[in-house]
Protein backbone atom coordinates (compact mmCIF):
# COMPACT_ATOMS: atom_id res chain seq x y z
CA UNK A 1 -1.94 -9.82 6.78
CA UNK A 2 0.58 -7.63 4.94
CA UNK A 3 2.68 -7.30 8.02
CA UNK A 4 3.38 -10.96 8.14
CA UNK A 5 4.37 -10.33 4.04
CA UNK A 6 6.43 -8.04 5.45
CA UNK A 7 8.05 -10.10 7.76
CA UNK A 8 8.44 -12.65 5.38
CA UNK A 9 10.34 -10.37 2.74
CA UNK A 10 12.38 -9.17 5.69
CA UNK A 11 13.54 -12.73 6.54
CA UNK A 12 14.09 -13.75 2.55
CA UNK A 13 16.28 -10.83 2.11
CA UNK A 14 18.19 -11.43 5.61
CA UNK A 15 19.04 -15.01 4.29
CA UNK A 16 19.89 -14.41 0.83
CA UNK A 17 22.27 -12.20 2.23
CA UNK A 18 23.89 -14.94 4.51
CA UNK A 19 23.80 -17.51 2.12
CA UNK A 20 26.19 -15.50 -0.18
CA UNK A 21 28.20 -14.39 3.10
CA UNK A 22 28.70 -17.80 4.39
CA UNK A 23 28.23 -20.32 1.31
CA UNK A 24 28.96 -18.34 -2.17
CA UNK A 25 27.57 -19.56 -5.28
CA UNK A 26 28.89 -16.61 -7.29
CA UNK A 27 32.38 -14.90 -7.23
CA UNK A 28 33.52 -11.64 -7.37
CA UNK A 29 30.71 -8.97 -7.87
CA UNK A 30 27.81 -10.74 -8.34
CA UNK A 31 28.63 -12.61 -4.81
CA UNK A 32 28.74 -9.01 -3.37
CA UNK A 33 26.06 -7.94 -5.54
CA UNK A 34 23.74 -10.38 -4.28
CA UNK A 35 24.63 -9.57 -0.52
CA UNK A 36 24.00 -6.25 -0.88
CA UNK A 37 20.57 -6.79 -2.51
CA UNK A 38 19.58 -8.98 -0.04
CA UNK A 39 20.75 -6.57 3.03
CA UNK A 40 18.77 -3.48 1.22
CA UNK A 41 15.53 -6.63 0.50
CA UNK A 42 16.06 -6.80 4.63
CA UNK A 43 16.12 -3.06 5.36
CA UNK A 44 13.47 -2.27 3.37
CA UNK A 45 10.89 -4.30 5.17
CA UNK A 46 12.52 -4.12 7.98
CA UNK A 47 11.76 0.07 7.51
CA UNK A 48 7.85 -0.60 6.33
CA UNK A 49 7.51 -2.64 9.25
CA UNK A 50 9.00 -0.21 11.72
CA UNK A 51 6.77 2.85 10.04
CA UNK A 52 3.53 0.71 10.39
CA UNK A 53 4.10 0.00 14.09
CA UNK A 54 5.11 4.19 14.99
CA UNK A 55 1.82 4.95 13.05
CA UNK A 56 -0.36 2.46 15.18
CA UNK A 57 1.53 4.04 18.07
CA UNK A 58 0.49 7.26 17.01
CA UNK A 59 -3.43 6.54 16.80
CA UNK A 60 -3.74 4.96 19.86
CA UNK A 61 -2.25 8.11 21.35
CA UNK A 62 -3.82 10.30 19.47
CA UNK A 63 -7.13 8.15 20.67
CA UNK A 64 -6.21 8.56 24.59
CA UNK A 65 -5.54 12.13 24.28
CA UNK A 66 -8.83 12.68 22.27
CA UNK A 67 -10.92 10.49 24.94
């Protein structure tokens, strides 16, 4: 369940980002403000989600090993 939250903030933060790339609202700073925020929104999930899946990889070797 909290991958797919995950996955969800990952996507958000990946299209707030090309929103303000490709279609600006703001000017200046806050356009590039909000770009970067969404890009960091993006690789932080993106991060969480990476960790999660190396850890399950982990157990299940840890698991065949122990078997």
């Amino acid at each position: 369940m909290y991958l797919y939250l995950n996955y969800i903030g990952m996507l958000v933060g990946l299209i707030i980002a090309l929103i303000n790339i490709f279609d600006p609202q703001f000017e200046g700073f806050m356009r590039w403000a909000i770009v970067s925020g969404g890009l960091l929104a993006f690789m932080l999930h993106l991060k969480i989600i990476l960790d999660k899946k190396r850890n399950k990889a982990v157990k299940k070797k840890k698991q065949r090993v122990e078997s």
